[in-house]
Protein backbone atom coordinates (compact mmCIF):
# COMPACT_ATOMS: atom_id res chain seq x y z
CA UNK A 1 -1.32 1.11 14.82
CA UNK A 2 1.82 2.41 16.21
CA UNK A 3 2.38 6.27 17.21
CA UNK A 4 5.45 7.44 18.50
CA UNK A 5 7.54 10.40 17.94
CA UNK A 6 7.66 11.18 14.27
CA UNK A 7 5.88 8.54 13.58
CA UNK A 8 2.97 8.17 12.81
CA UNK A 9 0.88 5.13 10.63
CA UNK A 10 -2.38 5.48 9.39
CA UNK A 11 -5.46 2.49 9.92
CA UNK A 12 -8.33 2.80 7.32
CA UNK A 13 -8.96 -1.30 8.77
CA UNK A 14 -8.18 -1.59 12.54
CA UNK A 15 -5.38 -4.68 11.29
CA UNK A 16 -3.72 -2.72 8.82
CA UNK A 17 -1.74 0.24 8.67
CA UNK A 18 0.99 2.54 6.33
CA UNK A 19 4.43 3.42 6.34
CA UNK A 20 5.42 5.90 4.04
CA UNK A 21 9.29 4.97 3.19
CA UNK A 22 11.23 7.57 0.29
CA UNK A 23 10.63 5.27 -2.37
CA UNK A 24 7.55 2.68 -1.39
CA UNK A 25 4.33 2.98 0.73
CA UNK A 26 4.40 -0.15 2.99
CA UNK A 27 1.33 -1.67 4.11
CA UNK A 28 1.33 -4.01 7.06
CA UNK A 29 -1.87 -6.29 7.92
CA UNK A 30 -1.04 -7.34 11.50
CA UNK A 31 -3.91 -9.52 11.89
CA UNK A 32 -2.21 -11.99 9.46
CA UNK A 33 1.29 -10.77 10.21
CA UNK A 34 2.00 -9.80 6.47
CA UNK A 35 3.24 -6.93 4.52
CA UNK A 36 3.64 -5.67 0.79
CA UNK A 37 5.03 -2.60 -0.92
CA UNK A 38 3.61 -0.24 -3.85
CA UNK A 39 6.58 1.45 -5.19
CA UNK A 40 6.04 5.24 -5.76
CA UNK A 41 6.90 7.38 -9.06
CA UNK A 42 6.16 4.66 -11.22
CA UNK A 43 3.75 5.65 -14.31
CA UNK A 44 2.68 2.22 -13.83
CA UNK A 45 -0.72 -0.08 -13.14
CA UNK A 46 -0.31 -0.02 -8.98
CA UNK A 47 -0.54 -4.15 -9.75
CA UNK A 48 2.28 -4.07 -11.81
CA UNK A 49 4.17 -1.90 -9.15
CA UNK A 50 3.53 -3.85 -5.48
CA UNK A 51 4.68 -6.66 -4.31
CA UNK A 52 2.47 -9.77 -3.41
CA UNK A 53 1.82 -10.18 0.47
CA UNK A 54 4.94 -11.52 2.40
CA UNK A 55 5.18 -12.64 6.15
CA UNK A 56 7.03 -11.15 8.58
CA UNK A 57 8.28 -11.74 12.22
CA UNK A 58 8.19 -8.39 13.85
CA UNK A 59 8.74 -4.85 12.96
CA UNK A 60 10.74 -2.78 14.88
CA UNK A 61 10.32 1.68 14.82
CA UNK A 62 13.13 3.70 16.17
CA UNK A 63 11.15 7.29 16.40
CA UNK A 64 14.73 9.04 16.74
CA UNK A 65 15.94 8.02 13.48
CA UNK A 66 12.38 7.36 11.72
CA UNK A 67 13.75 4.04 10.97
CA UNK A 68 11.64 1.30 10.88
CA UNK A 69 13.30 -2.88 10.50
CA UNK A 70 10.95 -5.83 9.11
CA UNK A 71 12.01 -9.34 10.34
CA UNK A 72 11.15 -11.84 7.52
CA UNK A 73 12.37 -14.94 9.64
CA UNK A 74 12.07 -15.77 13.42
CA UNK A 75 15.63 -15.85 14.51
CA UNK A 76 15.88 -12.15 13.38
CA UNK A 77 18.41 -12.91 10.30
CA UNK A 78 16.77 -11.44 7.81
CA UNK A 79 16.02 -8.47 7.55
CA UNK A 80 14.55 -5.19 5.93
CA UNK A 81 15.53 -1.54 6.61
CA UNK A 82 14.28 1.79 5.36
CA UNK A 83 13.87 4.99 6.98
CA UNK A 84 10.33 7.17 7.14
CA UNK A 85 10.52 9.81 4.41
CA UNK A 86 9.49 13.43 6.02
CA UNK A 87 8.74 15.18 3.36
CA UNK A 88 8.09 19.10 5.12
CA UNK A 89 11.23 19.73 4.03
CA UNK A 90 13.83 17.93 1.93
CA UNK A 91 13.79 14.41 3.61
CA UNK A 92 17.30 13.92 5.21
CA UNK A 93 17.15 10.22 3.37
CA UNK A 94 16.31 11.36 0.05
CA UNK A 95 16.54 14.93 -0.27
CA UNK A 96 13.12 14.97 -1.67
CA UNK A 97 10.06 17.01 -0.95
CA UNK A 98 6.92 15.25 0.13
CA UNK A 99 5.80 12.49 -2.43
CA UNK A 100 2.55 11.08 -3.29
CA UNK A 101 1.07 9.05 -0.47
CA UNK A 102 -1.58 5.88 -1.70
CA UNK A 103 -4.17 5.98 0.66
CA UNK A 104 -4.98 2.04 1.53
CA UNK A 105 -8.69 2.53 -0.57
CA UNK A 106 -6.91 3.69 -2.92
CA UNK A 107 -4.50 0.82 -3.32
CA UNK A 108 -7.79 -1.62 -2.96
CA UNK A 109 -9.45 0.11 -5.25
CA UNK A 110 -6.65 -0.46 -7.33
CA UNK A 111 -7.46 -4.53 -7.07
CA UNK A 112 -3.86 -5.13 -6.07
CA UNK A 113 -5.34 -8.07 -3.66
């Protein structure tokens, strides 16, 4: 679990943990250094809306910017970016208010393994 300022991830497992992005929740199992994504705002089965598990290489937070970057190879050339959404007031990424956060019961619950 990482906690820094803004940021803030939250473990239901003490290997996994959330990331709330504009547009996807991210959930990262660090035990097995793998991630997946459950797009939000979809009217759709929460299957049919997440990816399958991918591995990454490191993830890297930047708690001025809320930025967060997922390294999908070692040598650090490919890569993912997104920023946090904040959604207290319209999120500086998005201009949206807060959206729906999946808690990670939720999305097992939802059989998406």
């Amino acid at each position: 679990m990482f906690v820094g300022n803004n940021i803030v991830m939250t473990a239901d497992h003490s290997n996994e943990f959330t990331i709330e992005s504009c547009h996807s929740t991210w959930i990262f199992d660090e035990a097995r250094m793998r991630f997946r994504r459950v797009l939000k705002g979809i009217d759709l089965d929460p299957r049919l809306a997440s990816t399958g598990w991918r591995p990454y290489w490191g993830l890297e937070i930047d708690p001025l910017s809320d930025s967060f970057v997922v390294h999908l190879d070692p040598s650090g050339t490919r890569l993912l970016r997104s920023w946090r959404h904040i959604g207290n007031a319209p999120c500086p990424e998005c201009g949206e208010e807060a959206t729906t956060e999946l808690s990670i019961e939720e999305l097992r619950t939802g059989k998406l393994r």
